[in-house]
Protein backbone atom coordinates (compact mmCIF):
# COMPACT_ATOMS: atom_id res chain seq x y z
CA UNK A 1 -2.23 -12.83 23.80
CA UNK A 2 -5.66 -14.27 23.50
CA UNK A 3 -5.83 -18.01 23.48
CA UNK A 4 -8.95 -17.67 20.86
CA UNK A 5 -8.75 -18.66 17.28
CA UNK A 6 -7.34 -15.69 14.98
CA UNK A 7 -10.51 -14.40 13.47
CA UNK A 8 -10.91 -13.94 9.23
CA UNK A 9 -11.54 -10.85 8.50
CA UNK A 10 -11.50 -8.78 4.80
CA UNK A 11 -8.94 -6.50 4.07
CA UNK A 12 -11.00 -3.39 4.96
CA UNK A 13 -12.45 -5.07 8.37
CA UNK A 14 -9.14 -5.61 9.46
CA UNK A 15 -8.22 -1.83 9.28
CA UNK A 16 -11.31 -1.05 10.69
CA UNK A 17 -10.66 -3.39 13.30
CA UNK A 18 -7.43 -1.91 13.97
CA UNK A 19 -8.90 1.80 13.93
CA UNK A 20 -10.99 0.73 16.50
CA UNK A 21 -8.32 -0.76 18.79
CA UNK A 22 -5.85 2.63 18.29
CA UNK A 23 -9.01 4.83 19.23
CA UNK A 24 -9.85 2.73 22.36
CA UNK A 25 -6.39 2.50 23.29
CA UNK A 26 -5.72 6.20 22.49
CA UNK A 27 -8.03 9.42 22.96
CA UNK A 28 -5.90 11.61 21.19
CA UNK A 29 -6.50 9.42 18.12
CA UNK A 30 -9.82 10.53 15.91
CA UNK A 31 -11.08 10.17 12.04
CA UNK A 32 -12.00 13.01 9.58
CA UNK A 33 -13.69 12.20 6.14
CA UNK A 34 -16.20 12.17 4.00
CA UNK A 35 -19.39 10.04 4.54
CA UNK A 36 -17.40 8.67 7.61
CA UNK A 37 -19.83 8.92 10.10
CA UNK A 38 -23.42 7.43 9.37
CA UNK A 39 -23.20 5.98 6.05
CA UNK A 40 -20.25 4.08 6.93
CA UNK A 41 -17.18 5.17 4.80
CA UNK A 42 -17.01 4.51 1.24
CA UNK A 43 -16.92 1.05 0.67
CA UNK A 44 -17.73 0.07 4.27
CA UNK A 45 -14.12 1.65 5.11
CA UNK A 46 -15.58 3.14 8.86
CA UNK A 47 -18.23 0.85 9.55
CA UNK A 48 -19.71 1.05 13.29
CA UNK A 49 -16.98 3.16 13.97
CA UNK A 50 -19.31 5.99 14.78
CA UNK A 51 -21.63 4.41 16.79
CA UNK A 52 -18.74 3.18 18.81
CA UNK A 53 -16.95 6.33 19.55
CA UNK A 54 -19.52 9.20 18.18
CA UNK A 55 -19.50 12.36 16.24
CA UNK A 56 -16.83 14.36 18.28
CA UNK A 57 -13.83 11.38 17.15
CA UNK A 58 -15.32 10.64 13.57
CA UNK A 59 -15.90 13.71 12.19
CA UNK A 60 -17.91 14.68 9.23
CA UNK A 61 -16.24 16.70 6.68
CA UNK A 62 -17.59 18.99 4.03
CA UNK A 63 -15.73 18.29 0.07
CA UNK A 64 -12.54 19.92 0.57
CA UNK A 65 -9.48 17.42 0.58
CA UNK A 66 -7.53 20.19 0.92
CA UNK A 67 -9.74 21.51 3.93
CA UNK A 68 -9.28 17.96 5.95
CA UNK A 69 -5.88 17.54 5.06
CA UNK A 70 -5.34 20.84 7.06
CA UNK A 71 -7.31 20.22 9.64
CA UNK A 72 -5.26 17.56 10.38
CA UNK A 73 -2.34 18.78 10.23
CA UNK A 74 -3.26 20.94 12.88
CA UNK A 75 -4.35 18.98 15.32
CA UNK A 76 -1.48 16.90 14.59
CA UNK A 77 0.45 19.65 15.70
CA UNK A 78 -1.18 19.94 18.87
CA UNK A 79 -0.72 16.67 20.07
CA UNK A 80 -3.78 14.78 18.64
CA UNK A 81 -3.24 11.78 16.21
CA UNK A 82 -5.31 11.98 13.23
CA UNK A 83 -6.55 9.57 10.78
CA UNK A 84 -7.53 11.64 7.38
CA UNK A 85 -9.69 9.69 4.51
CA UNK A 86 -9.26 11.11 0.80
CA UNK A 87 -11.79 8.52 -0.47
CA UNK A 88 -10.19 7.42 -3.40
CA UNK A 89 -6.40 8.32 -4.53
CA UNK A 90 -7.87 10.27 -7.36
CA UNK A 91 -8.72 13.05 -4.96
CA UNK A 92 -5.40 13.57 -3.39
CA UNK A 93 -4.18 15.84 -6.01
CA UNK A 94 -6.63 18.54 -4.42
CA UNK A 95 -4.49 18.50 -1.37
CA UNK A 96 -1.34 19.10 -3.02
CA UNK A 97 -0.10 21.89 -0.83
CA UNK A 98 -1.06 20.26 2.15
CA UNK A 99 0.43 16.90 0.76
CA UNK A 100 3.40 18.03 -0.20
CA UNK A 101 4.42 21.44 0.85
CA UNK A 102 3.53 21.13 4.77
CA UNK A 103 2.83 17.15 5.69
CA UNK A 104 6.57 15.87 4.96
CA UNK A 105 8.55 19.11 5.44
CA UNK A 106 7.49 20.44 8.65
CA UNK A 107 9.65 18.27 11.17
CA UNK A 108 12.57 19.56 9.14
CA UNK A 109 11.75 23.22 9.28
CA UNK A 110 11.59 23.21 12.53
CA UNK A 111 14.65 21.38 13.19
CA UNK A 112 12.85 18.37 14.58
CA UNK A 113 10.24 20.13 17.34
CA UNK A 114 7.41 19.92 15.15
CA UNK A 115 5.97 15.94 14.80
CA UNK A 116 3.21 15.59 12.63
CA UNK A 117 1.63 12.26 13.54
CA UNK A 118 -0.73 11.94 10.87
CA UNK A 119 -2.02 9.26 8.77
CA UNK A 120 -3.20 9.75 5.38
CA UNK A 121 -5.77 6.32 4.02
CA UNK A 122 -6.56 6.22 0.65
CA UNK A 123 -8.02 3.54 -1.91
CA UNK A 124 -6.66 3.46 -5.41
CA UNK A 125 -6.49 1.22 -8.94
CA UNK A 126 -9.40 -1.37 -9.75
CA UNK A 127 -12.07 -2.02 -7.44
CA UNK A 128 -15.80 -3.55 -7.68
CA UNK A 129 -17.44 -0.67 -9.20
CA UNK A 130 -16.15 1.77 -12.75
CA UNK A 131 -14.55 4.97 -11.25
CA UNK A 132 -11.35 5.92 -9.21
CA UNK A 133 -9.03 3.55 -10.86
CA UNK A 134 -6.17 5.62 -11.04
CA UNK A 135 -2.96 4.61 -8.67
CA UNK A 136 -0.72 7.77 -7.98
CA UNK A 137 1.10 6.23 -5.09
CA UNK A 138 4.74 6.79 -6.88
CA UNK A 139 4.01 10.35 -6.84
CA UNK A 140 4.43 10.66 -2.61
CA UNK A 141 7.47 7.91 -2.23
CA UNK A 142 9.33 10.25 -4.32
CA UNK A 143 9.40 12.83 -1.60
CA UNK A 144 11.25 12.84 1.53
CA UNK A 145 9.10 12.71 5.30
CA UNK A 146 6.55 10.69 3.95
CA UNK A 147 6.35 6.67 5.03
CA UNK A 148 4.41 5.24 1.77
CA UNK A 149 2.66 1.89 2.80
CA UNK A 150 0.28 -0.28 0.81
CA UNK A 151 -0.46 -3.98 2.30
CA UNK A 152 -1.44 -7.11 0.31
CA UNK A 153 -2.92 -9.19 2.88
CA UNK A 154 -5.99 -8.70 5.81
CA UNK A 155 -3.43 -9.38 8.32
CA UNK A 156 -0.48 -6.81 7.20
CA UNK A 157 -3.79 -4.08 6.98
CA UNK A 158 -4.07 -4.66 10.54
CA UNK A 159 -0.57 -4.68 11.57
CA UNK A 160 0.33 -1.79 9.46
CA UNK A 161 -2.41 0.67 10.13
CA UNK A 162 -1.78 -0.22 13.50
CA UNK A 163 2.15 1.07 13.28
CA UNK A 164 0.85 4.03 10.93
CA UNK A 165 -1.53 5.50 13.73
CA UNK A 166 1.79 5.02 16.31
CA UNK A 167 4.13 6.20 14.00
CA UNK A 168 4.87 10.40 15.19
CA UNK A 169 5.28 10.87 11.03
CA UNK A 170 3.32 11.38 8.38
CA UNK A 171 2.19 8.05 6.74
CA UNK A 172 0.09 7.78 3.85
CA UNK A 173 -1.44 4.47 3.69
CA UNK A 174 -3.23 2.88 0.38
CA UNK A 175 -5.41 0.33 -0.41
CA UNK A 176 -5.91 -1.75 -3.28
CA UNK A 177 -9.68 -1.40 -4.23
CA UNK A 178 -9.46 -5.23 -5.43
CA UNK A 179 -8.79 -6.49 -2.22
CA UNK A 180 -10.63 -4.49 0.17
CA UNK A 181 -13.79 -7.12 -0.41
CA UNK A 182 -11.91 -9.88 -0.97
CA UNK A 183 -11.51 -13.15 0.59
CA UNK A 184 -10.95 -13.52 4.21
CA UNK A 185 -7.82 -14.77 5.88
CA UNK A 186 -6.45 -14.94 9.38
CA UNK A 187 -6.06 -12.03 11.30
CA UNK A 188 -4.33 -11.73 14.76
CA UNK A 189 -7.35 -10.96 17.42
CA UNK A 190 -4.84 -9.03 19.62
CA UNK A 191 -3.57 -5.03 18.79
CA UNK A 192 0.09 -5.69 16.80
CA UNK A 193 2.16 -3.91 14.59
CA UNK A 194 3.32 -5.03 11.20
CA UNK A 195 6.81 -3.20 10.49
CA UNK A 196 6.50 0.11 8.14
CA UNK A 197 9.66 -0.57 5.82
CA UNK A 198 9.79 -4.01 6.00
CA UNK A 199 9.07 -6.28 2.55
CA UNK A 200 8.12 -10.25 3.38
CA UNK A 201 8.69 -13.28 1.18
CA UNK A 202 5.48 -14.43 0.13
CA UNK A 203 6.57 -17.62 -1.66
CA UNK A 204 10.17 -18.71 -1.88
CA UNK A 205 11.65 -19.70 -5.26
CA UNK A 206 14.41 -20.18 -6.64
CA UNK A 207 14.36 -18.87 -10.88
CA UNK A 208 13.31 -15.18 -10.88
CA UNK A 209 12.49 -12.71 -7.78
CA UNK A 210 8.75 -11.09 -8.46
CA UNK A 211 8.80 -7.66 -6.54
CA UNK A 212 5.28 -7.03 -6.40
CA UNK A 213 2.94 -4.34 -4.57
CA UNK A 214 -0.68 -4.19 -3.31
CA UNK A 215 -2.82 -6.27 -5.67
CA UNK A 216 -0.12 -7.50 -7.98
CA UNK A 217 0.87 -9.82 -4.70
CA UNK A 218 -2.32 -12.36 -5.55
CA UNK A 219 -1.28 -12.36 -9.26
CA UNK A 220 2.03 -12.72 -8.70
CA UNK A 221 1.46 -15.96 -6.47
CA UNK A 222 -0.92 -16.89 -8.94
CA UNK A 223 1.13 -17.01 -11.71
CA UNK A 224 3.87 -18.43 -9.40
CA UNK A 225 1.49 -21.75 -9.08
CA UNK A 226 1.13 -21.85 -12.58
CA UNK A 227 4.27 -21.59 -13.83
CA UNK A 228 5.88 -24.39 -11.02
CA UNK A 229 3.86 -26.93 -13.12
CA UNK A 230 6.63 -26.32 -15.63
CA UNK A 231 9.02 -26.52 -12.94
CA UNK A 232 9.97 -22.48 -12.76
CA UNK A 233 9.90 -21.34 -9.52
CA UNK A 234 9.12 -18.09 -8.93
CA UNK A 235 10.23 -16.31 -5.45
CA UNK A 236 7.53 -13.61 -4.60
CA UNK A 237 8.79 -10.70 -2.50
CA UNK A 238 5.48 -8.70 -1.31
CA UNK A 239 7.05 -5.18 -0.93
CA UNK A 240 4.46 -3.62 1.97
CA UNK A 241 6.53 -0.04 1.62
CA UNK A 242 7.22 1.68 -0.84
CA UNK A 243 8.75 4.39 1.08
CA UNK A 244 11.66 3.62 2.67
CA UNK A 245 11.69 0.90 0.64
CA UNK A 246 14.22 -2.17 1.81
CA UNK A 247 16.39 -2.50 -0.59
CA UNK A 248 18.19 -5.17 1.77
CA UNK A 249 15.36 -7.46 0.85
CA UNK A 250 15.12 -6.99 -2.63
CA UNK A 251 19.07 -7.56 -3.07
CA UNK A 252 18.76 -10.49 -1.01
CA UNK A 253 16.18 -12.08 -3.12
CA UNK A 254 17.49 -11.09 -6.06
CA UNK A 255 20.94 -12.59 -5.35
CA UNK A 256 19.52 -15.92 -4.54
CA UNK A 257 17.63 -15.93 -7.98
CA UNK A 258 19.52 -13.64 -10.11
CA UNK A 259 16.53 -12.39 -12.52
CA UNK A 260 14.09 -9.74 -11.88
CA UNK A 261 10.35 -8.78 -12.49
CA UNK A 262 8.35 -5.90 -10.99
CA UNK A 263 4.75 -5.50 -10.88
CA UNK A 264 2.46 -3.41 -10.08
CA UNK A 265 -0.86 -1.54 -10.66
CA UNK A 266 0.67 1.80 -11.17
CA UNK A 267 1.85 2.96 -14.47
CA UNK A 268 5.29 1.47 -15.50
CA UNK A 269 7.02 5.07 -16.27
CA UNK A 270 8.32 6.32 -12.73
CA UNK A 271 6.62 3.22 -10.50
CA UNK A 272 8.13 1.78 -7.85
CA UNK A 273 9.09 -0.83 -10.17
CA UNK A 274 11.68 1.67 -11.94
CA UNK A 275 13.10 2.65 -8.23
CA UNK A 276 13.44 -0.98 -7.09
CA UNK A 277 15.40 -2.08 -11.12
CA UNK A 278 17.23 0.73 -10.15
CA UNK A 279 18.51 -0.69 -6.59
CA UNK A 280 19.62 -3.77 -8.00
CA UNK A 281 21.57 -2.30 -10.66
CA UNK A 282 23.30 0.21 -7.90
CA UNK A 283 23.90 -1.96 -5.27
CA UNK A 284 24.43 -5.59 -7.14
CA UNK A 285 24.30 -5.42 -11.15
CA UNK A 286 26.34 -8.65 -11.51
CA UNK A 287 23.77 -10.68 -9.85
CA UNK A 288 21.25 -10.33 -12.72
CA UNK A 289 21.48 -13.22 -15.95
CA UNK A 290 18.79 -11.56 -17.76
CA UNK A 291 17.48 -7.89 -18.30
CA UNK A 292 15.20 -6.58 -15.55
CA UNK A 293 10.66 -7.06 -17.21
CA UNK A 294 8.74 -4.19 -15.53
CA UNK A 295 4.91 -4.53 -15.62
CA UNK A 296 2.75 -2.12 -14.66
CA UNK A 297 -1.13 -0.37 -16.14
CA UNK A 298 -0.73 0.67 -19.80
CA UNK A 299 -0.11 4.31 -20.57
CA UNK A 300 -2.94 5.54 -20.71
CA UNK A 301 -5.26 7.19 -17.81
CA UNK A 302 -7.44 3.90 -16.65
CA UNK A 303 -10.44 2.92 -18.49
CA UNK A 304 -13.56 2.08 -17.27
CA UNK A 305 -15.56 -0.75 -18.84
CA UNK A 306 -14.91 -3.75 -21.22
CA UNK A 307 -11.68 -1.88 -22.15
CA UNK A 308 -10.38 -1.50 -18.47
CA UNK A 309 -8.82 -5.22 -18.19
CA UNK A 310 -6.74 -4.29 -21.20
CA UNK A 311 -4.87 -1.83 -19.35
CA UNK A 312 -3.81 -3.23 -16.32
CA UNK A 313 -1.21 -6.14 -15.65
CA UNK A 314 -2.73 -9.48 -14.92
CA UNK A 315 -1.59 -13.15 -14.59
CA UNK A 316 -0.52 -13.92 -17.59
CA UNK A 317 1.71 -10.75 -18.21
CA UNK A 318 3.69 -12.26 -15.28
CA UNK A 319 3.74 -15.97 -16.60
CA UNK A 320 5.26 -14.66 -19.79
CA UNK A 321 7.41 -12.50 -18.67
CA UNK A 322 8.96 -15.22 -16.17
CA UNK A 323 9.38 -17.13 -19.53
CA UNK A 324 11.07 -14.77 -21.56
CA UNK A 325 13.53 -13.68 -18.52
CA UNK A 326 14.28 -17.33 -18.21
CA UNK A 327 14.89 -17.65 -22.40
CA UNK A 328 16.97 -14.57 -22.41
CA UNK A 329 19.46 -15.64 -19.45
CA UNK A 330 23.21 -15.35 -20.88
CA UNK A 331 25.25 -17.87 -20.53
């Protein structure tokens, strides 16, 4: 462990950092995208990266998401360990078959001799420009083989592309456009892994559990601040996974609060927030005083513009909805 002061780093130079480490450490490891190479990555997302390792392990690839995905596959299947880039989430529909069909399933249909050791990075919901808002990261926890991650802080980017590029699954991995510039914090100088499937308290509290995701975390703990002034205190539970999601965690905060809020950037119909309402009431529905608040983007698809702010959850949808759970607790 270096004896050096932990570096601060952004959200996206921390995964870059932590590309970098996995491809020094690894040869088999190499990077297929889009604009990957010389421009940089969208959004700075492979910067110096080629001139580091070169055109043979960041390769260049032509628009076909469907085409990369593939090729990815492949080599995955051959022993090499792939990092993919669909730019933005909006494009992963055009790899469907690949996505969906092959990716998750082929471990199983080979009764376990096939490994596909693949990761998947993607960047979805708001971000510092107009376009690509949309979040379809519900869509791939629903299905089975796939590990789902999407980190909240620079440090958890590190540690979990880190485990996603070790991992001998398929891991898709998104980030939260909002956060990928944002401010610097912290991160470990030395290679580490940040547990895929593991959720972490990111404020303790003691009057309603906040399951939030991605960048709903900084709201939430934003609104958490706030709302202590009137003396509620909120408990934030950052979720990191949504596939497999720990359920032991949520349950766990949930029983020491016993009222529940989800949040996220996703649309409320069929997001994660639905899946984890639905773990408390399987596993512990007496714990909850109060009905479950979900909050997610309106429904509608994500505007751009003036309008945009409108339609996606923000501070103060939290801080009321903290409110109202704590009004409607029965006696």
């Amino acid at each position: 462990m270096s004896a050096e002061p932990s570096p601060r780093l952004t959200h996206m130079e921390a995964i870059v950092e932590a590309i970098a480490e996995a491809m020094r450490d690894d040869p088999r490891v190499f990077y297929i995208g889009q604009d990957v190479g010389a421009m940089g990555g969208s959004m700075q997302g492979t910067k110096g990266l080629l001139e580091e390792f070169g055109p043979t392990r960041i390769r260049e690839a032509p628009i076909s998401e469907s085409a990369m995905v593939g090729a990815a596959l492949g080599a995955a299947l051959f022993g090499r360990r792939p990092i993919v880039e669909i730019s933005f989430g909006e494009f992963l529909p055009a790899a469907m078959n690949q996505l969906i069909n092959q990716a998750p399933n082929l471990h199983y249909m080979t009764g376990g001799a096939a490994r596909v050791p693949v990761v998947v990075r993607t960047r979805v919901g708001d971000g510092p420009y107009g376009g690509h808002p949309q979040d379809y990261s519900a869509w791939f926890a629903h299905v089975p083989g796939w590990k789902v991650v999407m980190p909240a802080t620079p440090a958890d980017a590190k540690g979990m592309m880190t485990a996603a590029i070790r991992d001998d699954g398929p891991v898709l991995f998104f980030e939260a456009m909002s956060l990928s510039h944002a401010a610097r914090a912290p991160v470990p100088r030395d290679a580490y892994e940040t547990s895929i499937g593991k959720a972490r308290i990111a404020r303790e509290g003691r009057d309603a559990t906040v399951v939030a995701v991605g960048s709903s975390v900084p709201l939430a703990l934003r609104a958490a601040d706030e709302l202590a002034q009137e003396g509620i205190e909120l408990e934030i539970l950052d979720l990191r996974t949504l596939r497999p999601l720990d359920r032991d965690a949520i349950v766990a905060s949930v029983r020491r609060t016993r009222r529940l809020i989800t949040v996220h950037e996703a649309w409320v119909a069929g997001g994660i927030g639905a899946e984890v309402a639905a773990c408390v009431a399987e596993e512990a529905p007496e714990l909850l005083l109060a009905p479950v608040v979900r909050i997610g983007a309106a429904p509608v698809p994500v505007p751009s513009g003036k309008v945009r702010p409108h339609a996606l959850p923000n501070v103060r949808h939290i801080v009321d909805a903290a409110r109202r759970v704590m009004a409607s607790t029965r006696a």
